[in-house]
C-alpha atoms as a PDB file:
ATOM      1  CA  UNK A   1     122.261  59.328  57.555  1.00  0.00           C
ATOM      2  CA  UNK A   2     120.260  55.850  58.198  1.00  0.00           C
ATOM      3  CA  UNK A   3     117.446  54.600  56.613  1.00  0.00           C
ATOM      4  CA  UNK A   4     114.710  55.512  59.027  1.00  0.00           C
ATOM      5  CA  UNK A   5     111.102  53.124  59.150  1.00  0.00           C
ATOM      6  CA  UNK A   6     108.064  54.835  59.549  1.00  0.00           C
ATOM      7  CA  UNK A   7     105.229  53.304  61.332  1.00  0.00           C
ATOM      8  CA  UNK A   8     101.705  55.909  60.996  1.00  0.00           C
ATOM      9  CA  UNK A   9      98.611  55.173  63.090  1.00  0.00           C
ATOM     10  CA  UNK A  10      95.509  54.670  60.928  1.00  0.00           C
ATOM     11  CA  UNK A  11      94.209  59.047  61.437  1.00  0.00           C
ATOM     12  CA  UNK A  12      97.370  59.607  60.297  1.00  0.00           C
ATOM     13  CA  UNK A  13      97.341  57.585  57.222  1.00  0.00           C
ATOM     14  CA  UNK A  14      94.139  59.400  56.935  1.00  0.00           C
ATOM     15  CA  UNK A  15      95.231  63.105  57.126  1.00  0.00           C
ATOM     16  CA  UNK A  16      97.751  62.344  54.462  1.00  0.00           C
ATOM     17  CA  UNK A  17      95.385  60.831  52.246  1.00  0.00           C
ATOM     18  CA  UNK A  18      93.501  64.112  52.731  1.00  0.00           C
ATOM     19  CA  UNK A  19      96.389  66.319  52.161  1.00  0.00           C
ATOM     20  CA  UNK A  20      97.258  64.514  49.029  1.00  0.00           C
ATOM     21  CA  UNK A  21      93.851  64.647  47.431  1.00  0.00           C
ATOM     22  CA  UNK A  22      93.286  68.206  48.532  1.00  0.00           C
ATOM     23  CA  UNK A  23      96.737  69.178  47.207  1.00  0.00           C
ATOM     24  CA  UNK A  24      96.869  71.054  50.568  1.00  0.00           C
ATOM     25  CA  UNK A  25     100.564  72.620  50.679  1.00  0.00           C
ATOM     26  CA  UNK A  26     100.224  74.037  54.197  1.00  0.00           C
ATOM     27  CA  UNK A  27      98.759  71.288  55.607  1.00  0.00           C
ATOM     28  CA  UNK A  28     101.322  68.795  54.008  1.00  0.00           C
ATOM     29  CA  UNK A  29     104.392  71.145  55.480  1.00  0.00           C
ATOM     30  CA  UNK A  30     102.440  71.111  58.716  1.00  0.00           C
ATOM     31  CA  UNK A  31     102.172  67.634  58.860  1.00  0.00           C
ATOM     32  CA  UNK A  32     105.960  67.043  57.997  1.00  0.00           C
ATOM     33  CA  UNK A  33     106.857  69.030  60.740  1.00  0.00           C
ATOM     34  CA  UNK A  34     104.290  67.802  63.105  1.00  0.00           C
ATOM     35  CA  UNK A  35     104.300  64.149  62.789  1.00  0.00           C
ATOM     36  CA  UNK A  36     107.037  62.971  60.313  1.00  0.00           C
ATOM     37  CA  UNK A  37     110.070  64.663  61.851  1.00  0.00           C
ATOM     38  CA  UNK A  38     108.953  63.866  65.626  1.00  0.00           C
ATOM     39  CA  UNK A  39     108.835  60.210  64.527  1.00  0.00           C
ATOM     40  CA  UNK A  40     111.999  60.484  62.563  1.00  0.00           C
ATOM     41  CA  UNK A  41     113.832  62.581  65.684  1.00  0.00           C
ATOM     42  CA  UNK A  42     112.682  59.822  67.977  1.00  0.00           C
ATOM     43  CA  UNK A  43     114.792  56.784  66.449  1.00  0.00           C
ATOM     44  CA  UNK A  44     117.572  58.700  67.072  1.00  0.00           C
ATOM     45  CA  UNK A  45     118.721  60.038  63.438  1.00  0.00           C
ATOM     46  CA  UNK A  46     118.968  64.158  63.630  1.00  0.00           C
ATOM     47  CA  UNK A  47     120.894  64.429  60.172  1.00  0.00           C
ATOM     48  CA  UNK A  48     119.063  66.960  59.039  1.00  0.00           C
ATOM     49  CA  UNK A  49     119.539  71.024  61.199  1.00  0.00           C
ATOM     50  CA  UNK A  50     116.794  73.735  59.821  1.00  0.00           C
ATOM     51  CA  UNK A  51     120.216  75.888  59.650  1.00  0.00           C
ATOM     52  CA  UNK A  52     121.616  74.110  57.270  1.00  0.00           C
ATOM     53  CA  UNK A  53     121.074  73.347  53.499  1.00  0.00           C
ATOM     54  CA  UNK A  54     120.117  70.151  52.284  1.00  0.00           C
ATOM     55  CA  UNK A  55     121.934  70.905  48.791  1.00  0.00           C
ATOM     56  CA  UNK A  56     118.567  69.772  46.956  1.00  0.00           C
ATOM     57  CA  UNK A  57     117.374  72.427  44.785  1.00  0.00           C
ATOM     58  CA  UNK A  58     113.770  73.840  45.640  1.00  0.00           C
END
């Protein structure tokens, strides 16, 4: 897998900063797979299937 660069727009800089102070665990999963894998998708690098495992413990 390639390193991927991740530009956010300014509300979304904000939302995060809200997760992370709110310690929000829904909204932080929501926002992975909302904004962060879109953006990550769109360069092109699909390493990562929901199917399989990533082999990092939980």
């Amino acid at each position: 897998m390639k390193a991927v660069t991740i530009t956010l727009q300014a509300e979304e800089v904000l939302r995060l900063e809200a997760i992370l102070m709110d310690k929000n665990k829904e909204e932080a999963l929501e926002f992975l797979k909302t904004v962060l894998r879109p953006k990550i998708r769109a360069q092109g690098n699909r390493g990562l299937d929901s199917q399989k495992g990533t082999g990092v413990p939980l």
